[in-house]
C-alpha atoms as a PDB file:
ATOM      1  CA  UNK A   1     143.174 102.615 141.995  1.00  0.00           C
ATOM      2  CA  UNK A   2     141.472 105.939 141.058  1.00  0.00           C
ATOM      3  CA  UNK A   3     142.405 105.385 137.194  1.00  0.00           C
ATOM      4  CA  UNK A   4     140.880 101.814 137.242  1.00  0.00           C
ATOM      5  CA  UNK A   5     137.909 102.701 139.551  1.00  0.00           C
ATOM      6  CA  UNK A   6     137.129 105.656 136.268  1.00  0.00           C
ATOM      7  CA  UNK A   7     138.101 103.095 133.354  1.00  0.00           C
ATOM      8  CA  UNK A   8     135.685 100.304 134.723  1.00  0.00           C
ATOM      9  CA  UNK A   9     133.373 103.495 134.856  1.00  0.00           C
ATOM     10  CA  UNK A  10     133.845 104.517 131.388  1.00  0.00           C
ATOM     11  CA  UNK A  11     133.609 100.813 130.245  1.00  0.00           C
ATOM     12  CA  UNK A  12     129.987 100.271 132.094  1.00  0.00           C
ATOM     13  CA  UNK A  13     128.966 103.717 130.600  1.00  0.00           C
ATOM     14  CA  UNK A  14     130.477 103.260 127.340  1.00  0.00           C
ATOM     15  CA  UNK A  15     128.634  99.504 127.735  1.00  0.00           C
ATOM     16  CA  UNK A  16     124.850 101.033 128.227  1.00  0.00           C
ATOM     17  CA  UNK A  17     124.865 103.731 125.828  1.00  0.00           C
ATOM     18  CA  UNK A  18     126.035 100.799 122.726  1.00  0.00           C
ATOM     19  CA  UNK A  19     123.745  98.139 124.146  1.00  0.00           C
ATOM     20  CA  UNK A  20     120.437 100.791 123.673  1.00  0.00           C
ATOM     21  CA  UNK A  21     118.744 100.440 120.110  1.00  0.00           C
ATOM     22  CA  UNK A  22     115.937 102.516 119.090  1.00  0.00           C
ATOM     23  CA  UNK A  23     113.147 101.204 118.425  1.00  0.00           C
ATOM     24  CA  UNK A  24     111.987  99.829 115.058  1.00  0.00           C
ATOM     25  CA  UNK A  25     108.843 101.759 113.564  1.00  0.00           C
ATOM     26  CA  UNK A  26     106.315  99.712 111.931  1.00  0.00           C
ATOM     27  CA  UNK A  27     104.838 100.044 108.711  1.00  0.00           C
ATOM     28  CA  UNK A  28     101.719 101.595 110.242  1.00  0.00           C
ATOM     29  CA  UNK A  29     103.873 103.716 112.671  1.00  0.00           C
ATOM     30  CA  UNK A  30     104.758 104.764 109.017  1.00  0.00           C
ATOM     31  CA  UNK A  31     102.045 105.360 107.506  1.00  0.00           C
ATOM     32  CA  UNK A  32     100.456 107.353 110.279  1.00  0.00           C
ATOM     33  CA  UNK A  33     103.297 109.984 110.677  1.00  0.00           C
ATOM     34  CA  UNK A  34     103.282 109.980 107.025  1.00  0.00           C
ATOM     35  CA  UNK A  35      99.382 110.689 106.329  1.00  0.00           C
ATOM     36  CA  UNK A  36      99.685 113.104 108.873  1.00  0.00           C
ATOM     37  CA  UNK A  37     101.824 115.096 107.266  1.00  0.00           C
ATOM     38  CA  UNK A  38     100.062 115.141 104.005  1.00  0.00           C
ATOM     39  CA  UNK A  39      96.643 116.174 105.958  1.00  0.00           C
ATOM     40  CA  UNK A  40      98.735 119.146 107.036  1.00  0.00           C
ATOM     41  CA  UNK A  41     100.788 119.890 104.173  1.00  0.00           C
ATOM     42  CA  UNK A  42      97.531 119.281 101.468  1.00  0.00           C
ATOM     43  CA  UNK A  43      95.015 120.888 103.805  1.00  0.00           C
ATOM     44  CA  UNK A  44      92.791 117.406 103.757  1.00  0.00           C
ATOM     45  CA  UNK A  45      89.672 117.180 105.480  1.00  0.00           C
ATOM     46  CA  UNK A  46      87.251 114.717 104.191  1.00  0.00           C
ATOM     47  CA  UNK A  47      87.217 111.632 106.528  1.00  0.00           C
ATOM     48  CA  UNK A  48      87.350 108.920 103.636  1.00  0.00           C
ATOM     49  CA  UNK A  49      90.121 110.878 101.937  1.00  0.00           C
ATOM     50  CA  UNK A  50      92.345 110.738 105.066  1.00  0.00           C
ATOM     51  CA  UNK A  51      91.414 107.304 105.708  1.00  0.00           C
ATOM     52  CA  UNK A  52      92.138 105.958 102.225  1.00  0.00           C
ATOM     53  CA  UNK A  53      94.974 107.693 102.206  1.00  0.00           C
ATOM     54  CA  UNK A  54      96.427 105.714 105.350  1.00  0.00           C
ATOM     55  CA  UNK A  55      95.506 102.722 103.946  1.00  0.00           C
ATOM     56  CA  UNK A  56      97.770 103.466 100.758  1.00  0.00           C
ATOM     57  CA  UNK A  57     100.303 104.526 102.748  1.00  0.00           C
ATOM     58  CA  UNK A  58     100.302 101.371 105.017  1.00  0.00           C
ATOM     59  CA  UNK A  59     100.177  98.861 101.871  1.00  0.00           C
ATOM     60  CA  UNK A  60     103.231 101.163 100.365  1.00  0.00           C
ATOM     61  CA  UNK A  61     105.128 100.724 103.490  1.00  0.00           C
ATOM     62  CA  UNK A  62     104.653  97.343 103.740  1.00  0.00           C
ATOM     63  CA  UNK A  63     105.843  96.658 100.028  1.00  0.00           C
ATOM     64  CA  UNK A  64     108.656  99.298 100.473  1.00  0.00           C
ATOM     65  CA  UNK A  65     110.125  97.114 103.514  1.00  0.00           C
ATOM     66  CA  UNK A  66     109.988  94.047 101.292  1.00  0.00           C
ATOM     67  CA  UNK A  67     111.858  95.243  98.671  1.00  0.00           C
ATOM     68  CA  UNK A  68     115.627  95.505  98.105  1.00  0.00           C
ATOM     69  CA  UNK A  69     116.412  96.927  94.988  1.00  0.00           C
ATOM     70  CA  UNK A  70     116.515 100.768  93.807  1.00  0.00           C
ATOM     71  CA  UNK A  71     114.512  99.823  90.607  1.00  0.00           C
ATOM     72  CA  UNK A  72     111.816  98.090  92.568  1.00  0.00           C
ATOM     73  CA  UNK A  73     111.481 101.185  95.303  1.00  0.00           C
ATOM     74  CA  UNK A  74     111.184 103.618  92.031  1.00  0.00           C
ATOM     75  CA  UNK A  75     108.394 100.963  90.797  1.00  0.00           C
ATOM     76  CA  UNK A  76     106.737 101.455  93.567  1.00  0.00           C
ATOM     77  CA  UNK A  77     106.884 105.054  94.008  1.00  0.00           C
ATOM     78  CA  UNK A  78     105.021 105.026  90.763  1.00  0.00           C
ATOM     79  CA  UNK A  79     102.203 102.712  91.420  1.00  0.00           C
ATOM     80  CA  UNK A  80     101.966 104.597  94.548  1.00  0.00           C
ATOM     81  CA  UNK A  81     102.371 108.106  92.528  1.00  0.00           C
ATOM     82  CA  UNK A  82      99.161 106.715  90.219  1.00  0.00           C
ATOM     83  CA  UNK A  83      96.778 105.676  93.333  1.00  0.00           C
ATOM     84  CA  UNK A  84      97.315 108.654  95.152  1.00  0.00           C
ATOM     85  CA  UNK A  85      96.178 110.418  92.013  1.00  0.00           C
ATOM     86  CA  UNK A  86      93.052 108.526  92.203  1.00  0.00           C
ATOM     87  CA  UNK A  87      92.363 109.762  95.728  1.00  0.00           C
ATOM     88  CA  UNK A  88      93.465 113.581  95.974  1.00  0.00           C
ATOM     89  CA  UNK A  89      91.297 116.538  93.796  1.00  0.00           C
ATOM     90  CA  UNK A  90      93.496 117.969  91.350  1.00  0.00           C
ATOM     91  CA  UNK A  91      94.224 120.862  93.629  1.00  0.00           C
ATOM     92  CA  UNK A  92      95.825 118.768  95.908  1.00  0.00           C
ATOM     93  CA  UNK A  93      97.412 116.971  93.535  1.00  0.00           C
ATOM     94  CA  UNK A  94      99.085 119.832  92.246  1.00  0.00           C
ATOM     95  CA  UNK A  95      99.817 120.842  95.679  1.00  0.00           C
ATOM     96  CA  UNK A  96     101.477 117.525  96.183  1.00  0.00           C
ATOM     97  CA  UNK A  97     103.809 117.528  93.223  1.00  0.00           C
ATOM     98  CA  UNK A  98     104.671 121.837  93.824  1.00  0.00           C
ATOM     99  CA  UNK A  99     105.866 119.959  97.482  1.00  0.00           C
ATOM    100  CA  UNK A 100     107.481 117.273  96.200  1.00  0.00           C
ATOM    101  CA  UNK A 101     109.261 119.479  93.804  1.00  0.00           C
ATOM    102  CA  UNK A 102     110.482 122.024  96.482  1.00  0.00           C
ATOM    103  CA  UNK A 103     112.116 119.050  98.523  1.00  0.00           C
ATOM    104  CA  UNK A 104     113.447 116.740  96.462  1.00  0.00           C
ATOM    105  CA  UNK A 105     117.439 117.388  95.752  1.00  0.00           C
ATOM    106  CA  UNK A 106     118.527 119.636  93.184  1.00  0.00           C
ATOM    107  CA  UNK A 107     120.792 116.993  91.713  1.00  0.00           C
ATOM    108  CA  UNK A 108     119.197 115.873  88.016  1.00  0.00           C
ATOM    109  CA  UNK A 109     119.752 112.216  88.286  1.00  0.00           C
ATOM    110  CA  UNK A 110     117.998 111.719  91.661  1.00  0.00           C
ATOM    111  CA  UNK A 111     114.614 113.172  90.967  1.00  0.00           C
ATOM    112  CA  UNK A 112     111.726 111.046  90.683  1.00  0.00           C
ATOM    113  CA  UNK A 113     109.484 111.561  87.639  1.00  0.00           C
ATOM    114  CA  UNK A 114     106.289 112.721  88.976  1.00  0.00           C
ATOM    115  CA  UNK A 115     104.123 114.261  86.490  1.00  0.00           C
ATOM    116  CA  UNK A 116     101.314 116.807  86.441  1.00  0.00           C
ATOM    117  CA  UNK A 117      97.902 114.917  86.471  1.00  0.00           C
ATOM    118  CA  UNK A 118      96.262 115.276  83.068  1.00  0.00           C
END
């Protein structure tokens, strides 16, 4: 009785813990924790800056969910790459890429191309 009572215990546990998801993020969710992090990491503090910033990062997201394919996400990191270029000084920029540099993998073939702005 004791070793059913604890198997029909483990069962309703086991049960709960599998039926619990976690919770999707939206693209803005995204975009905020993402802008946020660039405000810190680039030291940003105009108002428009940040603000166009989160809008680039919320149309990226939004694209980036809608595509499937490697080739299109590397695409897009480009596109994205070029606008953000656009809206950072070239400090920044180069602040950005030095970043980007010290955390993508060490591995040759799995680096994205970002390039110094000119």
């Amino acid at each position: 009785m004791k070793r059913l009572f604890l198997f029909s215990l483990s069962v309703v546990i086991t049960g709960m813990l599998f039926g619990q998801t976690a919770p999707q993020r939206t693209a803005e969710d995204e975009a905020r924790k993402q802008t946020a992090m660039m405000i810190r990491d680039l030291c940003l503090t105009d108002s428009l800056q940040k603000d166009t910033l989160y809008r680039l990062h919320v149309k990226f997201a939004r694209l980036r969910r809608q595509l499937s394919s490697r080739y299109d996400r590397s695409a897009t990191h480009h596109l994205f790459i070029n606008e953000l270029k656009g809206i950072l000084t070239d400090e920044q920029y180069r602040r950005f890429v030095r970043l980007q540099a010290d955390s993508l993998p060490r591995h040759p073939r799995r680096r994205i191309g970002i390039k110094p702005k000119q």
